[in-house]
C-alpha atoms as a PDB file:
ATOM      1  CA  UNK A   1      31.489  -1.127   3.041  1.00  0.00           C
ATOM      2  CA  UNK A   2      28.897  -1.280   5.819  1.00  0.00           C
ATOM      3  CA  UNK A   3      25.627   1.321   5.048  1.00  0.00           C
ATOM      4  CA  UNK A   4      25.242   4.722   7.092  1.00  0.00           C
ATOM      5  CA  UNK A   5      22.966   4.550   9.793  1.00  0.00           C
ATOM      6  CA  UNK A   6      21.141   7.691   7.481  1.00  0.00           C
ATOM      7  CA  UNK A   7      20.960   4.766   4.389  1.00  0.00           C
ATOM      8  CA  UNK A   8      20.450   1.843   5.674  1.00  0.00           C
ATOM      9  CA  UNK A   9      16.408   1.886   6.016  1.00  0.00           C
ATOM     10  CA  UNK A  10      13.306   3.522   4.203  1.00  0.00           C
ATOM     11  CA  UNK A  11      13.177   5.374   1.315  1.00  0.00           C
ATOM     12  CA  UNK A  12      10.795   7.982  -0.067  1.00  0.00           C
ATOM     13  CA  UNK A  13      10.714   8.015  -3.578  1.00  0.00           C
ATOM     14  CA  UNK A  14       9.071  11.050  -5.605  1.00  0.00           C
ATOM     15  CA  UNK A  15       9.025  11.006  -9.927  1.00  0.00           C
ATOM     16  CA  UNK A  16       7.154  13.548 -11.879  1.00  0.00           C
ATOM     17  CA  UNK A  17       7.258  12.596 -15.414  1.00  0.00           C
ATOM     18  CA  UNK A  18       8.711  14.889 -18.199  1.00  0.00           C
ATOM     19  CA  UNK A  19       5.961  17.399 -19.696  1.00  0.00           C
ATOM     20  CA  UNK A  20       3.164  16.061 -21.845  1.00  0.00           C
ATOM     21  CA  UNK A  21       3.750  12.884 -20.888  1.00  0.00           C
ATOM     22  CA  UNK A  22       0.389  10.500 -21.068  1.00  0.00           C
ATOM     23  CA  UNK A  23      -0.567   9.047 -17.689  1.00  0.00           C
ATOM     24  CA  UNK A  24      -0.920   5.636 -19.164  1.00  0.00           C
ATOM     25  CA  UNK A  25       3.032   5.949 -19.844  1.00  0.00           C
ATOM     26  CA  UNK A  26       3.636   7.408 -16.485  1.00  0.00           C
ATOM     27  CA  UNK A  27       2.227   4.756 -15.247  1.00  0.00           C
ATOM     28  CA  UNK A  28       3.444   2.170 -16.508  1.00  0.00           C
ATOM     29  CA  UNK A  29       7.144   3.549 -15.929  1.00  0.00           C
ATOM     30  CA  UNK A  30       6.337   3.866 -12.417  1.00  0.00           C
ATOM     31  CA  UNK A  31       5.242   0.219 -12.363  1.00  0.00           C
ATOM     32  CA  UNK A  32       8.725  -0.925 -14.487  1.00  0.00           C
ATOM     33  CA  UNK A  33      10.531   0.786 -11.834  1.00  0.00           C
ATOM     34  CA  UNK A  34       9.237  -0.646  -8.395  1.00  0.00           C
ATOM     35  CA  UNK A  35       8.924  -4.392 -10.269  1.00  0.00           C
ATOM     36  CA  UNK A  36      12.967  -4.532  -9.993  1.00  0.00           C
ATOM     37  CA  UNK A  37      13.761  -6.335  -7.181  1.00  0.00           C
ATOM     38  CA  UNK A  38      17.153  -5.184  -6.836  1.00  0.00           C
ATOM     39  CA  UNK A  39      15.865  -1.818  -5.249  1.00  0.00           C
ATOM     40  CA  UNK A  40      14.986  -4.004  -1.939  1.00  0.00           C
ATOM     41  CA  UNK A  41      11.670  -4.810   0.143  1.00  0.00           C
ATOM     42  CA  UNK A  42       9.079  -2.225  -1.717  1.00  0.00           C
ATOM     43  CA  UNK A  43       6.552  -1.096   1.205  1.00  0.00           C
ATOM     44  CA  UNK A  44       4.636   1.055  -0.650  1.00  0.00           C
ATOM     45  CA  UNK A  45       3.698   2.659  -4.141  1.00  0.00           C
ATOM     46  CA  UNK A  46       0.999   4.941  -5.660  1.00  0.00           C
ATOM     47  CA  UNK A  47       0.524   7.016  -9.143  1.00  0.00           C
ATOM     48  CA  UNK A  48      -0.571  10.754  -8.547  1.00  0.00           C
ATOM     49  CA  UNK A  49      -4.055  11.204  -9.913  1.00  0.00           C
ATOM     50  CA  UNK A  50      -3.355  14.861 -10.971  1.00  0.00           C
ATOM     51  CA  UNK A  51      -0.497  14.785 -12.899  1.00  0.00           C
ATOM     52  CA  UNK A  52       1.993  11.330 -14.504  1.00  0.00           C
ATOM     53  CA  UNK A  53       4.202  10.491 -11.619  1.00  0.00           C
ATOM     54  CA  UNK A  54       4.360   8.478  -8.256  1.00  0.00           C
ATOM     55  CA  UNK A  55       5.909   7.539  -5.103  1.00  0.00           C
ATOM     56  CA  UNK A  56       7.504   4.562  -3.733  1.00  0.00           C
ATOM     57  CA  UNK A  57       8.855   3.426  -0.252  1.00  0.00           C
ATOM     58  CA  UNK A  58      11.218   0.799  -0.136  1.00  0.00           C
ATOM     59  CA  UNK A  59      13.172  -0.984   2.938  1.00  0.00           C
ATOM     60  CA  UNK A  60      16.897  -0.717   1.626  1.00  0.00           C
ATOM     61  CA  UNK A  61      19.309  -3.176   3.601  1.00  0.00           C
ATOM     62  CA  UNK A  62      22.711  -3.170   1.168  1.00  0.00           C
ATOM     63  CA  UNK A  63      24.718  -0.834  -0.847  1.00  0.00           C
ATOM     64  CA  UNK A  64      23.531  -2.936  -3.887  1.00  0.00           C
ATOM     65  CA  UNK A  65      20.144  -1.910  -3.210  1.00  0.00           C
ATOM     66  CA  UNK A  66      20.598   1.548  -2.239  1.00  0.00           C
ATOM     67  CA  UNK A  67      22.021   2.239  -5.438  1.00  0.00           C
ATOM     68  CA  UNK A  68      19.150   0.328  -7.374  1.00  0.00           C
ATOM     69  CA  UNK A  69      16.722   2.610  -5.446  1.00  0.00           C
ATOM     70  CA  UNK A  70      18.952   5.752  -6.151  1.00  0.00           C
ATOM     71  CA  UNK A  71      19.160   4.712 -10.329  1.00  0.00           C
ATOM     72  CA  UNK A  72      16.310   6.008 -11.879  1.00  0.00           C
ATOM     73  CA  UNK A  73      16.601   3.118 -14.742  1.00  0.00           C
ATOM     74  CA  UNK A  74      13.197   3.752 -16.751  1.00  0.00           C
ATOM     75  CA  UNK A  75      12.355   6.686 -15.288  1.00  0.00           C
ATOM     76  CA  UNK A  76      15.577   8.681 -16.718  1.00  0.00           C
ATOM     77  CA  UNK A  77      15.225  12.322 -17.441  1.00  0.00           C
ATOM     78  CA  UNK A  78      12.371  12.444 -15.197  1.00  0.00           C
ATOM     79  CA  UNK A  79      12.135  15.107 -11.975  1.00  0.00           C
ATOM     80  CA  UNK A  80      13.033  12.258  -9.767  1.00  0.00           C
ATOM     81  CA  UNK A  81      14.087  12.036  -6.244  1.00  0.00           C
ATOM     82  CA  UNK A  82      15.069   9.629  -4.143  1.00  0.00           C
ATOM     83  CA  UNK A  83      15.334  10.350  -0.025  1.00  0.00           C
ATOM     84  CA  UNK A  84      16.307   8.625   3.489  1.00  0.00           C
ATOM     85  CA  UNK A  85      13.388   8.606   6.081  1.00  0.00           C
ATOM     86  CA  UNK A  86      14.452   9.681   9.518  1.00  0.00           C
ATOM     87  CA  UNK A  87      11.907   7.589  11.371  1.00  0.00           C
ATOM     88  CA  UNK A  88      11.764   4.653   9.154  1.00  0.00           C
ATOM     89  CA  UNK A  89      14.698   2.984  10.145  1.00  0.00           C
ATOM     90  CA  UNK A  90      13.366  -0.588   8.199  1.00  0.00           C
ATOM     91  CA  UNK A  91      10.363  -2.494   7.414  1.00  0.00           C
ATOM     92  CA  UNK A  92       8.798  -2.823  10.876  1.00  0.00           C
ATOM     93  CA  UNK A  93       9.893   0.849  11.895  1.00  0.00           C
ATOM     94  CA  UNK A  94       7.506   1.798   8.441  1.00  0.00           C
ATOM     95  CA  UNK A  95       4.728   0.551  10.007  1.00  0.00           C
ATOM     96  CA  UNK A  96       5.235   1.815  13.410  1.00  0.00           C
ATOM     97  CA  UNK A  97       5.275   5.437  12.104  1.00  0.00           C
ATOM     98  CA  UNK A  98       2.384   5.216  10.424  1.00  0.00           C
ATOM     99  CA  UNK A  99       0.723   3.867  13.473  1.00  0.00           C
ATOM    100  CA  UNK A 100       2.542   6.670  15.745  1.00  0.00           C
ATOM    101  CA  UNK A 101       1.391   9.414  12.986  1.00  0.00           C
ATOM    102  CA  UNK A 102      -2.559   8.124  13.033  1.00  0.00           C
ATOM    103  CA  UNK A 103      -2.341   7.930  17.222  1.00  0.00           C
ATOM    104  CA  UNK A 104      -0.413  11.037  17.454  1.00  0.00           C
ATOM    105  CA  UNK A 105      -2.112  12.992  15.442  1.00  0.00           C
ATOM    106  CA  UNK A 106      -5.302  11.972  14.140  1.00  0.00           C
ATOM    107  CA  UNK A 107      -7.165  11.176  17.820  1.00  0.00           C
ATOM    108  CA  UNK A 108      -5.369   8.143  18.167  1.00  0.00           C
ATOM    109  CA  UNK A 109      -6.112   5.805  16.014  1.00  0.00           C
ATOM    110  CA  UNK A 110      -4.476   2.981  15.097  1.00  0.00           C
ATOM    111  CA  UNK A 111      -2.700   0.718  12.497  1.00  0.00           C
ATOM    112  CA  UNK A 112      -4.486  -2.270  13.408  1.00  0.00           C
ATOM    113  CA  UNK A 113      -7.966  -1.005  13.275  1.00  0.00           C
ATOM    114  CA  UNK A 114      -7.818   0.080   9.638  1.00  0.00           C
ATOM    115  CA  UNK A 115      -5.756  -3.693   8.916  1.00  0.00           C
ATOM    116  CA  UNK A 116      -9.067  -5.143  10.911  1.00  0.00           C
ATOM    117  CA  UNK A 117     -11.435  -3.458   8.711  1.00  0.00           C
ATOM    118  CA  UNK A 118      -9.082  -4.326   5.730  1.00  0.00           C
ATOM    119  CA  UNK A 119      -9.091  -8.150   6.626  1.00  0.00           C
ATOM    120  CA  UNK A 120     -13.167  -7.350   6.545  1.00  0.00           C
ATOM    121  CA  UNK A 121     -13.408  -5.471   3.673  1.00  0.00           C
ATOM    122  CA  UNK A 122     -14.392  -6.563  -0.121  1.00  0.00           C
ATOM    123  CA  UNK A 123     -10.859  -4.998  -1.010  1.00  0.00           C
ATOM    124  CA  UNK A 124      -9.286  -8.535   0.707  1.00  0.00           C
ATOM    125  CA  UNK A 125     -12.100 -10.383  -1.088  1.00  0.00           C
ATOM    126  CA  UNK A 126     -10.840  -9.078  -4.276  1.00  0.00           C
ATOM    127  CA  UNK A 127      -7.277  -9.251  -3.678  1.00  0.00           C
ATOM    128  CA  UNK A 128      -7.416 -13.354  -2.961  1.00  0.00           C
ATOM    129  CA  UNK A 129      -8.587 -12.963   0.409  1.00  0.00           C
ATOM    130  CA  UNK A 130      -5.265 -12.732   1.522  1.00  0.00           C
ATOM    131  CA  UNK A 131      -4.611 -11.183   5.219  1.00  0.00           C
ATOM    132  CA  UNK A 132      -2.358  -8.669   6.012  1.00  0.00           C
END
């Protein structure tokens, strides 16, 4: 069975960890879920500095990996929530909406400006001085 149109593509997901829950073990759940590579191409991922949770993107190509992103695996009995982007139609579409968003809406500026200054920045330096 071929993916929807609506599935095949981006994915926001959103986890809020169960009550009382220490952000160390947040965390670290967060990080056991977007390590499986069965959930497809992960684009994105941060932890939410006021509270244990996170959020995720990932590029989802197959039915295999749609329902890897859609399992919640280690993060079970969490608030969790997993949802199809409308403009994010893949990888490549990802980072043209984030570009469109900045020049649409923020004066126009622009993806490669910010991956310029990256490329520049001691943040590269650290991270093996790897380019984007």
């Amino acid at each position: 069975m071929t993916l929807s149109k609506k599935d095949r593509g981006c994915h926001l997901v959103v986890a809020y960890a169960p009550p009382k829950t220490p952000m160390r073990e947040a965390n670290d759940g967060i990080n056991e879920y977007v390590a499986n590579h069965a959930r497809g191409l992960l684009l994105f991922h941060d932890h939410f500095a006021d509270e244990p949770g996170g959020v995720a993107v990932f590029s989802v190509e197959t039915e295999e990996e749609l329902a890897a992103v859609r399992d919640p695996g280690p993060l079970a009995g969490w608030n969790f929530k997993a949802h199809p982007l409308i403009f994010a139609g893949g990888t490549l579409e990802f980072l043209f909406q984030m570009d469109y968003t900045m020049q649409a809406y923020r004066g126009g500026r622009r993806l490669r400006t910010l991956t310029d200054a990256y490329a520049e920045s001691e943040l590269c330096a650290k991270n093996d001085g790897r380019d984007l």
